[in-house]
PDB file of N, CA and C in Angstrom:
ATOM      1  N   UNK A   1     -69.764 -46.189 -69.549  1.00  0.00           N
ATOM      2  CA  UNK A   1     -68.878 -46.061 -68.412  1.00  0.00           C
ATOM      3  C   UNK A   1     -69.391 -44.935 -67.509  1.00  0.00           C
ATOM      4  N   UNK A   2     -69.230 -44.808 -66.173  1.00  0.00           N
ATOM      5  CA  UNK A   2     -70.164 -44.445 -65.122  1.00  0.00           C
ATOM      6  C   UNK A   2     -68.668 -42.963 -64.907  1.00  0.00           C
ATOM      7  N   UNK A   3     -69.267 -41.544 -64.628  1.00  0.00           N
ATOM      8  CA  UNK A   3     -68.595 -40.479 -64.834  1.00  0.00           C
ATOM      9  C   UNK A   3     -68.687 -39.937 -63.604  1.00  0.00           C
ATOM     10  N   UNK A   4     -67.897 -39.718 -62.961  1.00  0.00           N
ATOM     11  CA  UNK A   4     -67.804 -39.543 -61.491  1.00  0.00           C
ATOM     12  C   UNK A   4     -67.470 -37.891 -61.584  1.00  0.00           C
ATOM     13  N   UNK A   5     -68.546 -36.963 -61.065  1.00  0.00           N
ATOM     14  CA  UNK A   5     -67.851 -35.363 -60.899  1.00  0.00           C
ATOM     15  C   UNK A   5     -67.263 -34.966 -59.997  1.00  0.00           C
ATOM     16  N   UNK A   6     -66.676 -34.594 -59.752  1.00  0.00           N
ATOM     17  CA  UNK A   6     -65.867 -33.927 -58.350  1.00  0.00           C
ATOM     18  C   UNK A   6     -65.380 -32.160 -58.496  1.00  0.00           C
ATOM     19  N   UNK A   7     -64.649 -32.053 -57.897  1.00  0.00           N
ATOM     20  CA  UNK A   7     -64.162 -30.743 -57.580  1.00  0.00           C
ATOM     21  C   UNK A   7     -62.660 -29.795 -57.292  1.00  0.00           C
ATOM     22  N   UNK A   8     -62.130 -29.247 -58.445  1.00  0.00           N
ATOM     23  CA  UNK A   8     -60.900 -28.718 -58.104  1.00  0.00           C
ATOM     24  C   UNK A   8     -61.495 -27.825 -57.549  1.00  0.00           C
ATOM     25  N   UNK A   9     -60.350 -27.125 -56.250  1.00  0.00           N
ATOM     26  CA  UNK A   9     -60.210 -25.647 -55.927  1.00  0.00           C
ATOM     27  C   UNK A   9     -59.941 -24.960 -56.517  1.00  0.00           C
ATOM     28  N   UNK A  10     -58.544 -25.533 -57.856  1.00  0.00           N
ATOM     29  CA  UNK A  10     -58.615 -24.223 -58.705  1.00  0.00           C
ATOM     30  C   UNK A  10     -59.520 -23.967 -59.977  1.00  0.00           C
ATOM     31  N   UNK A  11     -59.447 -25.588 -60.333  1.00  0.00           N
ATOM     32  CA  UNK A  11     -60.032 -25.568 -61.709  1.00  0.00           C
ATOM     33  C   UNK A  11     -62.213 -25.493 -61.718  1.00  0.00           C
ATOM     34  N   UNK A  12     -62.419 -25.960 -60.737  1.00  0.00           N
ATOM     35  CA  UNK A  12     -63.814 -26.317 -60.766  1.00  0.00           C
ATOM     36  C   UNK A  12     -64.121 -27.645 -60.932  1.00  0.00           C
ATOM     37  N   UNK A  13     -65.471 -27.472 -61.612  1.00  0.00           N
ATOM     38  CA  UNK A  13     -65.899 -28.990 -61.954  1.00  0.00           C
ATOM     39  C   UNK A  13     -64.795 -30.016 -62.836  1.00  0.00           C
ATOM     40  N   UNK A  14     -65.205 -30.875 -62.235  1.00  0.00           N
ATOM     41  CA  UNK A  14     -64.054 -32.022 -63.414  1.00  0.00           C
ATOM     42  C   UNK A  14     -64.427 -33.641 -63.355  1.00  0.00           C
ATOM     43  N   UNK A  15     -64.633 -34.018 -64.593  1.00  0.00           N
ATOM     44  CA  UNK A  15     -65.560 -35.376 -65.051  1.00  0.00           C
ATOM     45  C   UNK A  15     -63.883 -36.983 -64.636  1.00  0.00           C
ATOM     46  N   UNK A  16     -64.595 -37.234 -64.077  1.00  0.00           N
ATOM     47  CA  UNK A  16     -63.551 -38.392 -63.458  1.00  0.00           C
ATOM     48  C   UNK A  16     -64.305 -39.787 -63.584  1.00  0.00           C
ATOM     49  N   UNK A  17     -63.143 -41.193 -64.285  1.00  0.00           N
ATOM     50  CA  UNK A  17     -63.513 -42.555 -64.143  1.00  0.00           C
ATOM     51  C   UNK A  17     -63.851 -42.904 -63.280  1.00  0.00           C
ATOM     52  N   UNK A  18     -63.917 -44.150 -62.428  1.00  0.00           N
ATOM     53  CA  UNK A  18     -63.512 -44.752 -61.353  1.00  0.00           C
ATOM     54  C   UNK A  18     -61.831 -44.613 -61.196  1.00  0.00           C
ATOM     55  N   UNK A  19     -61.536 -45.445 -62.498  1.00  0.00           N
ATOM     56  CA  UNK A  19     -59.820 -45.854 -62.351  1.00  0.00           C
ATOM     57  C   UNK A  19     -59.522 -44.439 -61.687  1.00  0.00           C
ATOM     58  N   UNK A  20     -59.693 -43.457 -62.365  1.00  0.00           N
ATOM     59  CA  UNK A  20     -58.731 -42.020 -61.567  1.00  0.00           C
ATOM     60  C   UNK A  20     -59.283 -41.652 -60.266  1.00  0.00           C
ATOM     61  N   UNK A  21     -60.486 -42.231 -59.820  1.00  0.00           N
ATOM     62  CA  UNK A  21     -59.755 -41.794 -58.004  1.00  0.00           C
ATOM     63  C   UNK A  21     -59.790 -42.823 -56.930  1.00  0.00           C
ATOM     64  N   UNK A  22     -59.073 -42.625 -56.056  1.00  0.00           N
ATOM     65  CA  UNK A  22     -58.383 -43.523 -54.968  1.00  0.00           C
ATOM     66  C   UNK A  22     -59.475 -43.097 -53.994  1.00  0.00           C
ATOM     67  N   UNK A  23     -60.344 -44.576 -53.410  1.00  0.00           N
ATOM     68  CA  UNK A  23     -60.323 -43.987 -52.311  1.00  0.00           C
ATOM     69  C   UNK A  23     -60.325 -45.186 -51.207  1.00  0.00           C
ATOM     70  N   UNK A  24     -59.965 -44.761 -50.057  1.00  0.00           N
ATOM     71  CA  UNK A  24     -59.010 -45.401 -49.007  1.00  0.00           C
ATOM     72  C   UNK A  24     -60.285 -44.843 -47.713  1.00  0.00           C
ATOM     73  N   UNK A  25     -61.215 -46.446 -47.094  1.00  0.00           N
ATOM     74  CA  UNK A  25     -61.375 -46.131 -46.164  1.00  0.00           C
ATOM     75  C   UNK A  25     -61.101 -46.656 -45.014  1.00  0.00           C
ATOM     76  N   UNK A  26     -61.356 -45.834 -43.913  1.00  0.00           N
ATOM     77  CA  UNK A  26     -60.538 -46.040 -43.107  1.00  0.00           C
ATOM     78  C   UNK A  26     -61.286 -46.563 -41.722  1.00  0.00           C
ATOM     79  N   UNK A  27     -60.661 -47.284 -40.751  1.00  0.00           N
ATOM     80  CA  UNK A  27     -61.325 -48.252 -39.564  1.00  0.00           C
ATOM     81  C   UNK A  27     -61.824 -46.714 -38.703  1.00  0.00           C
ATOM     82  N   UNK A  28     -61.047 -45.742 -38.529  1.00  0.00           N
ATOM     83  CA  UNK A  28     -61.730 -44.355 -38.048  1.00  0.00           C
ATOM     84  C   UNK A  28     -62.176 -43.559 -38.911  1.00  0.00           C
ATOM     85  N   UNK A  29     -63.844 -43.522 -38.973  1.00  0.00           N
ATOM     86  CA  UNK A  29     -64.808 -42.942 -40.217  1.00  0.00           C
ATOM     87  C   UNK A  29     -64.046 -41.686 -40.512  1.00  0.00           C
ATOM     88  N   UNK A  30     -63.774 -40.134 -39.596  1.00  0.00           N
ATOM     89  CA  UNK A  30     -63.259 -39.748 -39.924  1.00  0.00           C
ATOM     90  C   UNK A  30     -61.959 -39.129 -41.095  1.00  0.00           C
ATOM     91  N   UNK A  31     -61.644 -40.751 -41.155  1.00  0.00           N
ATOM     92  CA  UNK A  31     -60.355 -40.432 -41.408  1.00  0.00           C
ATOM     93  C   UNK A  31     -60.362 -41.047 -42.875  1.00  0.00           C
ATOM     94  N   UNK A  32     -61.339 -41.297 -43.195  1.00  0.00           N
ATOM     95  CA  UNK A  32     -61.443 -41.720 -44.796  1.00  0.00           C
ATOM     96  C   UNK A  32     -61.566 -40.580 -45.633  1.00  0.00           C
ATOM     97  N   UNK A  33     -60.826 -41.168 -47.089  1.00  0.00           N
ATOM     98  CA  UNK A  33     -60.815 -39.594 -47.959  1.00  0.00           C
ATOM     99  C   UNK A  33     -60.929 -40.329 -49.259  1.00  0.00           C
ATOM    100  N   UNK A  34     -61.144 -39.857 -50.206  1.00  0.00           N
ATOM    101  CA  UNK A  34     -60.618 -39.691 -51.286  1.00  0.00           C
ATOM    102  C   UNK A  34     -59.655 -38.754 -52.301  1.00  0.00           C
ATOM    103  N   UNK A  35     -59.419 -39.294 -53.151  1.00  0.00           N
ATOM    104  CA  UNK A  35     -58.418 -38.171 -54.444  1.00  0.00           C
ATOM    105  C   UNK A  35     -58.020 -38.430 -55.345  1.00  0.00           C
ATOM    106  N   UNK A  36     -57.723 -37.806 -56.385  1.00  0.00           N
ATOM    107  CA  UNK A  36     -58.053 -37.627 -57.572  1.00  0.00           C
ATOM    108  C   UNK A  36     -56.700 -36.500 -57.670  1.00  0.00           C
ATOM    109  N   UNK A  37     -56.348 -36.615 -59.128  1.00  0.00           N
ATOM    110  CA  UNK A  37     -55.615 -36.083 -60.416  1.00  0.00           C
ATOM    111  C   UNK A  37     -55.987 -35.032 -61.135  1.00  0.00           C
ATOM    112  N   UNK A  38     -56.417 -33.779 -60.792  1.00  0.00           N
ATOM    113  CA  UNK A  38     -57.136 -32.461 -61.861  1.00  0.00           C
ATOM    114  C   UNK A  38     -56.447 -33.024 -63.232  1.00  0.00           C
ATOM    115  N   UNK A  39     -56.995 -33.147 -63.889  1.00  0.00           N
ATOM    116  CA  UNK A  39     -56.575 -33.303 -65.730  1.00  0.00           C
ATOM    117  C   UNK A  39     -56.037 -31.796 -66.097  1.00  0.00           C
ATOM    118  N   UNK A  40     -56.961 -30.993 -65.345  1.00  0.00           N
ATOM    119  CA  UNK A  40     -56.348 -29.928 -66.110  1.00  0.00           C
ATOM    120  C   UNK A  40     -55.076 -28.801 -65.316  1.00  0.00           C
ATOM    121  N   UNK A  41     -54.750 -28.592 -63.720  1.00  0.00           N
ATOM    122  CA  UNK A  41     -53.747 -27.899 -63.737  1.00  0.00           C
ATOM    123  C   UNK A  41     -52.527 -29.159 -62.164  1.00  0.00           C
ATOM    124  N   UNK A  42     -53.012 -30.569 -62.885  1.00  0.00           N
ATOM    125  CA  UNK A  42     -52.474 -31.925 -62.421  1.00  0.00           C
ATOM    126  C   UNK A  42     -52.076 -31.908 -60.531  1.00  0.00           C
ATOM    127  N   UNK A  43     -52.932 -31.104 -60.047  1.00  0.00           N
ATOM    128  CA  UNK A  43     -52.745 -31.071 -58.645  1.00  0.00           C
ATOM    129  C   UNK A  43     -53.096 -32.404 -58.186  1.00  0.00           C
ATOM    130  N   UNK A  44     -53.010 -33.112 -57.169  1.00  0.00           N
ATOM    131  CA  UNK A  44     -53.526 -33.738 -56.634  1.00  0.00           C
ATOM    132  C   UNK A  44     -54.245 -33.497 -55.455  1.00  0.00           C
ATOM    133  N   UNK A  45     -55.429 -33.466 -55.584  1.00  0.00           N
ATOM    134  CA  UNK A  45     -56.908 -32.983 -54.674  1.00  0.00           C
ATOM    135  C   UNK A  45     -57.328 -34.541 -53.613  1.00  0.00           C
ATOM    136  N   UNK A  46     -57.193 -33.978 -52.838  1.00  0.00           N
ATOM    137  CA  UNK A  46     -57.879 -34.884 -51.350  1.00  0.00           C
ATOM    138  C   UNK A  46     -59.096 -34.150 -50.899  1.00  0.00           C
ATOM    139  N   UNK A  47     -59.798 -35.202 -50.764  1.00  0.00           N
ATOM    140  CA  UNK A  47     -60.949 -34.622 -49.668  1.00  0.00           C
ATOM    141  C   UNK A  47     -61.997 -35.623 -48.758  1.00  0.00           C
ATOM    142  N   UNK A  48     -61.765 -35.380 -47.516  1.00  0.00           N
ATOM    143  CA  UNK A  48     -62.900 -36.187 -46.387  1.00  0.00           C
ATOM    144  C   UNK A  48     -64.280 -37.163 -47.730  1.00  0.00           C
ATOM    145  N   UNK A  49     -64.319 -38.596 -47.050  1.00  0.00           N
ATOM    146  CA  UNK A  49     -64.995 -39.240 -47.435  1.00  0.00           C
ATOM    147  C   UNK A  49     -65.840 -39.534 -46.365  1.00  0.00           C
ATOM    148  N   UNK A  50     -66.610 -39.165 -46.150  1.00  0.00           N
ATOM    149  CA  UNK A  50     -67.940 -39.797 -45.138  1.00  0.00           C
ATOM    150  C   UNK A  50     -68.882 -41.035 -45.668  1.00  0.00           C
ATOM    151  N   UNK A  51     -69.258 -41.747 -45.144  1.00  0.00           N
ATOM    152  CA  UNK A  51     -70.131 -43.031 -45.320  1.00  0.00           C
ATOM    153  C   UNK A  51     -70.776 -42.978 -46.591  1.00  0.00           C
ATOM    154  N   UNK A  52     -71.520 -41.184 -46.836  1.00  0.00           N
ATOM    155  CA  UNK A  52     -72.392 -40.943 -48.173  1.00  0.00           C
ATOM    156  C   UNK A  52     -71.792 -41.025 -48.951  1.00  0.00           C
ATOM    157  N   UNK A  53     -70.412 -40.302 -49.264  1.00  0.00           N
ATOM    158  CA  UNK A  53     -69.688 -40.271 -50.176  1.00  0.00           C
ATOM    159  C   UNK A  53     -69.100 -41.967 -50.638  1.00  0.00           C
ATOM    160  N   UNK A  54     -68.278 -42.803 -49.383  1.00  0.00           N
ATOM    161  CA  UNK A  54     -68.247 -43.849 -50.132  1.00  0.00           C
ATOM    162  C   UNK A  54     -69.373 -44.954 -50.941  1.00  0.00           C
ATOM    163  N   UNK A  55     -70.258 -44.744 -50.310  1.00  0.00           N
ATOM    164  CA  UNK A  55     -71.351 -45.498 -50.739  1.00  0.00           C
ATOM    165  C   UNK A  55     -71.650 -45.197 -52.110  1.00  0.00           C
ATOM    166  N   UNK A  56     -71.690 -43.992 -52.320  1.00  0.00           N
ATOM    167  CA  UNK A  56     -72.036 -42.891 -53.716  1.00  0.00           C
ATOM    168  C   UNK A  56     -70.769 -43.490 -54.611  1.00  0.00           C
ATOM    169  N   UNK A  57     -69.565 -43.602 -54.348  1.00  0.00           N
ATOM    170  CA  UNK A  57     -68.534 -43.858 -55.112  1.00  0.00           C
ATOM    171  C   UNK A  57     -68.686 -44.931 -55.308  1.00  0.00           C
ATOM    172  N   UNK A  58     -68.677 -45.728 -54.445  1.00  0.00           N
ATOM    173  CA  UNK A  58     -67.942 -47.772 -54.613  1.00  0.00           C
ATOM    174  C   UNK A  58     -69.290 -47.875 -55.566  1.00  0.00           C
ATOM    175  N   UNK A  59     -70.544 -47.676 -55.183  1.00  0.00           N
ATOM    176  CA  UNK A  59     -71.885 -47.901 -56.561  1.00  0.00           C
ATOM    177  C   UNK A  59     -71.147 -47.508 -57.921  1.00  0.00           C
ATOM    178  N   UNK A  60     -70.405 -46.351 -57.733  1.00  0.00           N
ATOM    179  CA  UNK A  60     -70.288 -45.685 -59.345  1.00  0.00           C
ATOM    180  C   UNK A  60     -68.874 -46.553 -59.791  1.00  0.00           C
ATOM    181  N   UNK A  61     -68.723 -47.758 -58.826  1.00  0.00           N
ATOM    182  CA  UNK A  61     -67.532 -48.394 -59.417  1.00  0.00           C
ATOM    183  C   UNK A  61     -65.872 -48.284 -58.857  1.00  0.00           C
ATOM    184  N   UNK A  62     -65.514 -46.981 -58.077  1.00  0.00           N
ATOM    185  CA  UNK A  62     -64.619 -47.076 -57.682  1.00  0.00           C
ATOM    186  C   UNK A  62     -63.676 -48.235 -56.284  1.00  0.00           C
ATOM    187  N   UNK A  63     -63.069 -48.716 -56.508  1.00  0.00           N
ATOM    188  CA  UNK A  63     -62.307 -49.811 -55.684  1.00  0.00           C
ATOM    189  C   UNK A  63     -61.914 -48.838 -54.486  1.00  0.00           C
ATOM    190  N   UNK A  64     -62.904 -49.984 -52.841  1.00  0.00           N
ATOM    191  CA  UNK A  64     -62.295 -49.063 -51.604  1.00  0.00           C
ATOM    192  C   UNK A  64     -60.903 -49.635 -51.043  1.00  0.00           C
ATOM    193  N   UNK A  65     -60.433 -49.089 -50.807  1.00  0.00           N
ATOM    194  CA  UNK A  65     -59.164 -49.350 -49.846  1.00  0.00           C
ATOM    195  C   UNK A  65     -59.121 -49.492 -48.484  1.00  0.00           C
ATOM    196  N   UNK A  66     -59.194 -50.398 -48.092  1.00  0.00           N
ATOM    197  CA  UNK A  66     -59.165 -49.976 -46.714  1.00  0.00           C
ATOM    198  C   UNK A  66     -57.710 -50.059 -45.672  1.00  0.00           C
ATOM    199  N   UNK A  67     -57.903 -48.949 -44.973  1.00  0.00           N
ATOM    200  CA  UNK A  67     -57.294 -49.049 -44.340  1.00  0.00           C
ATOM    201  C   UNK A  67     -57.101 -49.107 -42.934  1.00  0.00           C
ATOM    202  N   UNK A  68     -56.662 -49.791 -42.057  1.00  0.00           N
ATOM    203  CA  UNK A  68     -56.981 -50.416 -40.723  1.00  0.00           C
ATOM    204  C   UNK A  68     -55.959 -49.294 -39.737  1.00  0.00           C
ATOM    205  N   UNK A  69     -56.123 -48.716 -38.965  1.00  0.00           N
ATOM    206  CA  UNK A  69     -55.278 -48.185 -38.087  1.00  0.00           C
ATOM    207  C   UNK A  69     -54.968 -48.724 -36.949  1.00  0.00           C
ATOM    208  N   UNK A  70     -53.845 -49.047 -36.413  1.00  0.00           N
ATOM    209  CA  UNK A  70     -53.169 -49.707 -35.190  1.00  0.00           C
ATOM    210  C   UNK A  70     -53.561 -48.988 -34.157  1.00  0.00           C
ATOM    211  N   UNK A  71     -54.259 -49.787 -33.162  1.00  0.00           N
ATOM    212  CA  UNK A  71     -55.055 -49.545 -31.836  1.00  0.00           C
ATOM    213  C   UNK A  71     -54.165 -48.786 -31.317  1.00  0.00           C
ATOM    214  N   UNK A  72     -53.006 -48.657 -31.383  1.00  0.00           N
ATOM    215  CA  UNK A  72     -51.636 -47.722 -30.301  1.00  0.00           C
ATOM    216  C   UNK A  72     -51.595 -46.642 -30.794  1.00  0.00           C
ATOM    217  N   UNK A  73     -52.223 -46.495 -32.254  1.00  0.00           N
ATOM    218  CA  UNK A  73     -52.152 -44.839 -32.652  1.00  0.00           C
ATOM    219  C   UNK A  73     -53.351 -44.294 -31.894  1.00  0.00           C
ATOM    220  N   UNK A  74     -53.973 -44.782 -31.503  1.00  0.00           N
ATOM    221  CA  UNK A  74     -55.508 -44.410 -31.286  1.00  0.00           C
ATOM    222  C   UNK A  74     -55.849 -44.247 -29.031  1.00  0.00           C
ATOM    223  N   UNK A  75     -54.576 -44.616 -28.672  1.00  0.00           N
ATOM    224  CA  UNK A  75     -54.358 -44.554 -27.159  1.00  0.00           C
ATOM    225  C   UNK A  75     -54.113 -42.618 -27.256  1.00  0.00           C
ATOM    226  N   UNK A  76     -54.756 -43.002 -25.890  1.00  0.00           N
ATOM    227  CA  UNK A  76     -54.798 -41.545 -25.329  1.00  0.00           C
ATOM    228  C   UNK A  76     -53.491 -41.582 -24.787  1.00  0.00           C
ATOM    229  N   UNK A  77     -52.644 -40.486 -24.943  1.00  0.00           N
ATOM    230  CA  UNK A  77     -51.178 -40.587 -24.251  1.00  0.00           C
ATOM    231  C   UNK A  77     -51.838 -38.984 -23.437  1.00  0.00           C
ATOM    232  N   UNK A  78     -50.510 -38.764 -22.427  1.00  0.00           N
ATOM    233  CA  UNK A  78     -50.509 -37.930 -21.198  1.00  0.00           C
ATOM    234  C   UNK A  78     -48.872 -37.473 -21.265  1.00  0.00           C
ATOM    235  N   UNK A  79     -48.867 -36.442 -21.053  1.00  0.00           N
ATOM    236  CA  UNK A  79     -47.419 -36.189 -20.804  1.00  0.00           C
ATOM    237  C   UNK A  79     -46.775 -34.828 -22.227  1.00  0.00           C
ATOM    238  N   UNK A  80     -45.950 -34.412 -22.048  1.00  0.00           N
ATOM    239  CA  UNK A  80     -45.462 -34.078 -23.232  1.00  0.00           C
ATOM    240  C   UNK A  80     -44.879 -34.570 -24.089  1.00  0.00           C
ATOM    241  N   UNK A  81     -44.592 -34.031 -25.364  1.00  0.00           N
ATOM    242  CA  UNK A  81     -43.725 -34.899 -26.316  1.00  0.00           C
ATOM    243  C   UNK A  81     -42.284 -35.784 -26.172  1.00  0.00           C
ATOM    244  N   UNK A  82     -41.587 -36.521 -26.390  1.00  0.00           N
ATOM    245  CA  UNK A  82     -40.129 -37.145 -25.675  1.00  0.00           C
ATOM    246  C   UNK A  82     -39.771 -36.439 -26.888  1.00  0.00           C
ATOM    247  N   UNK A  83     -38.010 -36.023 -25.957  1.00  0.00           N
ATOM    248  CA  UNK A  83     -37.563 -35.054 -26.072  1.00  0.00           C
ATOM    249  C   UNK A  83     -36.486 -35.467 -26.503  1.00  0.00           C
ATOM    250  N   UNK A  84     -35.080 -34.822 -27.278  1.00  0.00           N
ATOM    251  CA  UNK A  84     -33.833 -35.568 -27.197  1.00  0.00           C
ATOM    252  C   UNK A  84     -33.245 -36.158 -26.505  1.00  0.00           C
ATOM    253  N   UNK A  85     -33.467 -35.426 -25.411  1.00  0.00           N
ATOM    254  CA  UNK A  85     -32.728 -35.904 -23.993  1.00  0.00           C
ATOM    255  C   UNK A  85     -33.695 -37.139 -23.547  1.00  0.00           C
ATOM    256  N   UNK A  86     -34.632 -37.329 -23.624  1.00  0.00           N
ATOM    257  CA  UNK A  86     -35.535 -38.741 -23.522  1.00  0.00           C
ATOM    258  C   UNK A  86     -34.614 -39.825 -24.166  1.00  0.00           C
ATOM    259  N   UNK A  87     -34.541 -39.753 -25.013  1.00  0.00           N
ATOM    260  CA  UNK A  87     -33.857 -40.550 -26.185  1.00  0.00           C
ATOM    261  C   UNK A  87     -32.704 -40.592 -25.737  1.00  0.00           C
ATOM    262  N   UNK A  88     -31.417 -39.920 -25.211  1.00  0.00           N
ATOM    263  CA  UNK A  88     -30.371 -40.665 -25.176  1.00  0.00           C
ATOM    264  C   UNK A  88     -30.640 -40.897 -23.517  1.00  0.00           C
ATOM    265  N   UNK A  89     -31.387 -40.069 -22.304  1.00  0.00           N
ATOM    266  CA  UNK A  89     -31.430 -40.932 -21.202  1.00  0.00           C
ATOM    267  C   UNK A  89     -31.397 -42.571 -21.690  1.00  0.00           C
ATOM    268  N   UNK A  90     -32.550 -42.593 -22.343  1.00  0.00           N
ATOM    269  CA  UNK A  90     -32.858 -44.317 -22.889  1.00  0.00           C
ATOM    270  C   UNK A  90     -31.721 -45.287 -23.356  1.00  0.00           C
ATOM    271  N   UNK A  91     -31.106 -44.696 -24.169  1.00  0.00           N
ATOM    272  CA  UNK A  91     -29.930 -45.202 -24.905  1.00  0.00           C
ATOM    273  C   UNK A  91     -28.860 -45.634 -23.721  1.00  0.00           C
ATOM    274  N   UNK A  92     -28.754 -44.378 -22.570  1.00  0.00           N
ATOM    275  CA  UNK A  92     -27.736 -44.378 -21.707  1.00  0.00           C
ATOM    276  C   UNK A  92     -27.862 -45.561 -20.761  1.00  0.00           C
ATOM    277  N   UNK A  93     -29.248 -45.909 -20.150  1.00  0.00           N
ATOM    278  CA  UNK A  93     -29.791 -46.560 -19.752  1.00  0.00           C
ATOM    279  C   UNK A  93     -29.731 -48.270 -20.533  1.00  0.00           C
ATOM    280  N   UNK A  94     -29.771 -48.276 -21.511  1.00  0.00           N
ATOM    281  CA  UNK A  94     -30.133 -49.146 -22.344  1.00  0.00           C
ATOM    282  C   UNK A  94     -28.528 -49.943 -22.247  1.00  0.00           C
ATOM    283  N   UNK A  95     -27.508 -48.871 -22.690  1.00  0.00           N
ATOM    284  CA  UNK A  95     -26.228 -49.743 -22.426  1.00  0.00           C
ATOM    285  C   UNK A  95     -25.796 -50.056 -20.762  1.00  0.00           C
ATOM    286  N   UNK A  96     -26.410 -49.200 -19.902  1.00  0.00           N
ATOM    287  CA  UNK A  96     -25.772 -49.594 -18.481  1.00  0.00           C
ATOM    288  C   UNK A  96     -26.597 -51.000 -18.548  1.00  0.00           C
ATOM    289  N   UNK A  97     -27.552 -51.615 -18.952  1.00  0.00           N
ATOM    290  CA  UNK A  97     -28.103 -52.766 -18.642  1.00  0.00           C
ATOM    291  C   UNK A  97     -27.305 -53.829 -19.362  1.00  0.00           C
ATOM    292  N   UNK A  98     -27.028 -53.816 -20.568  1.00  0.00           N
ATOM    293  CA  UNK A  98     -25.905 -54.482 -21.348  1.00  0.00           C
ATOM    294  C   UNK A  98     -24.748 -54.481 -20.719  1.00  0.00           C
ATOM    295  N   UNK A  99     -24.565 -53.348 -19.689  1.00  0.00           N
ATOM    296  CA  UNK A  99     -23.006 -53.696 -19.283  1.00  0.00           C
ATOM    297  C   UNK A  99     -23.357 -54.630 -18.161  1.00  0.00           C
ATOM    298  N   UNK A 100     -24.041 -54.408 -17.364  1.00  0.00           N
ATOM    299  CA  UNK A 100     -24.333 -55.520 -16.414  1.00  0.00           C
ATOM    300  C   UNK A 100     -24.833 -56.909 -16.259  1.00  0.00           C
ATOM    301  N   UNK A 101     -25.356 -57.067 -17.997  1.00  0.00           N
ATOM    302  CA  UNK A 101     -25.573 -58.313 -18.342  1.00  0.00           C
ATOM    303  C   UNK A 101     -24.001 -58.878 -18.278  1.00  0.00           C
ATOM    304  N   UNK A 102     -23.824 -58.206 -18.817  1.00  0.00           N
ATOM    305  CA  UNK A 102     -22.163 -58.462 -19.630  1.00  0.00           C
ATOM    306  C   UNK A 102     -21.443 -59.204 -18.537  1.00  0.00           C
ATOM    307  N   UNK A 103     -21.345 -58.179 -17.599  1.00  0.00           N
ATOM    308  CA  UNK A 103     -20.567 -58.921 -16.048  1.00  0.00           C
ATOM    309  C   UNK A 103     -21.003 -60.342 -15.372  1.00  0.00           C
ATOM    310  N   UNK A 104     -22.615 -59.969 -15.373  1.00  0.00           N
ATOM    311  CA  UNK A 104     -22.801 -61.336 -14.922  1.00  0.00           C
ATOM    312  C   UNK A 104     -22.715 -62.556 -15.703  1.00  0.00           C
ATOM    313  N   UNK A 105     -22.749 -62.146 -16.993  1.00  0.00           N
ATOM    314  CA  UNK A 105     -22.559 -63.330 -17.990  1.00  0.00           C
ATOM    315  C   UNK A 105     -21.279 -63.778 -17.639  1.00  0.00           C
ATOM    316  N   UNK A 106     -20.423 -63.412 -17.689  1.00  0.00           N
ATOM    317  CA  UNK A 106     -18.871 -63.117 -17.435  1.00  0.00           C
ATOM    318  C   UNK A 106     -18.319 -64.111 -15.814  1.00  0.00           C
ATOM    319  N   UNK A 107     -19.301 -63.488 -14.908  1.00  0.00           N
ATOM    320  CA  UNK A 107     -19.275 -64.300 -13.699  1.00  0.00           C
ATOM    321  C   UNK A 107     -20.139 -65.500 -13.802  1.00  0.00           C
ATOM    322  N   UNK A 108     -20.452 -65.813 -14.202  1.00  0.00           N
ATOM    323  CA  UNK A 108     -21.136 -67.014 -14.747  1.00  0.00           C
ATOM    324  C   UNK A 108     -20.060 -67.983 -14.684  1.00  0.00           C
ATOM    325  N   UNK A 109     -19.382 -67.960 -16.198  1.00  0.00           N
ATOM    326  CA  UNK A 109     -18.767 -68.559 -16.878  1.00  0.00           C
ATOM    327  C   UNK A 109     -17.390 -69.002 -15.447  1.00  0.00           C
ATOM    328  N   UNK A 110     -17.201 -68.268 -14.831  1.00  0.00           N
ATOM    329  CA  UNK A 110     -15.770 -68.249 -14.329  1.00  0.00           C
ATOM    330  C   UNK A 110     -15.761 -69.243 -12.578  1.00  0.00           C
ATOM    331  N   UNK A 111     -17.225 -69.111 -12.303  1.00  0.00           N
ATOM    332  CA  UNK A 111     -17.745 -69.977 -10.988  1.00  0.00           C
ATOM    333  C   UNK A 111     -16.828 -70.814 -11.155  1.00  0.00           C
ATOM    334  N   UNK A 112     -16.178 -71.402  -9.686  1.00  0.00           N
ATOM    335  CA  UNK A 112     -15.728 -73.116  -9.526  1.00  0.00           C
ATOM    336  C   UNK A 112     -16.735 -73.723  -8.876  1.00  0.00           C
ATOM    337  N   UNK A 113     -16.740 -74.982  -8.733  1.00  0.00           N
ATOM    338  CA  UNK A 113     -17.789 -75.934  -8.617  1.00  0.00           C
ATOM    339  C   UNK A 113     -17.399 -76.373  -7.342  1.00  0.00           C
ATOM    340  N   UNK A 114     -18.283 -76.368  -6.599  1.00  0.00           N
ATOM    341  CA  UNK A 114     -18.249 -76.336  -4.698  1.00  0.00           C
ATOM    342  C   UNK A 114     -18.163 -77.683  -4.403  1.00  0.00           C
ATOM    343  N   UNK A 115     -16.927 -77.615  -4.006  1.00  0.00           N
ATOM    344  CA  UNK A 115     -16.822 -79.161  -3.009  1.00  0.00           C
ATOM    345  C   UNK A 115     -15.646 -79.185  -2.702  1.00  0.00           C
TER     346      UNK A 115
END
């Protein structure tokens, strides 16, 4: 069985399966990592996976994950953060349009028929 080494911060070196580490890559290279379980003070350790690293792993057997990120996380936005008051403007907004559906639905129904 193929012995994968890695690295606690606290503990040091530490001899790992495949089965014990996860790794998850990702559609933005960046953003791929792996991690792992210290055996000995049971932290759970993350760390940046770059192309070398997965390549080095998935050979030694470990299963990749991938994971796809939604093009809308990845838009450049402008503006500052929305704010509370964003949120119920919206809301406030949101029912004045319901009320005016409401009416015309309402006048709809009540038309007489021209002749």
């Amino acid at each position: 069985m193929t012995t994968i080494k890695a690295s606690c911060p606290c503990c040091g070196d530490v001899d790992l399966t495949p089965a014990q580490v996860r790794l998850v890559v990702c559609s933005v290279e960046d953003w791929s990592y792996y991690s792992f379980r210290c055996g000995t003070c049971r932290d759970e350790i993350r760390k940046p996976a770059a192309p070398q690293v997965v390549a080095l792993l998935t050979s030694g057997g470990v299963r990749a994950e991938a994971w796809t990120v939604p093009a809308e996380a990845l838009e450049e936005h402008a503006g500052g953060p929305i704010t509370h008051d964003d949120v119920l403007d919206m809301a406030l907004t949101l029912q004045r349009i319901d009320n005016i559906s409401a009416v015309a639905a309402a006048g709809a129904t009540h038309q007489r028929p021209v002749g």
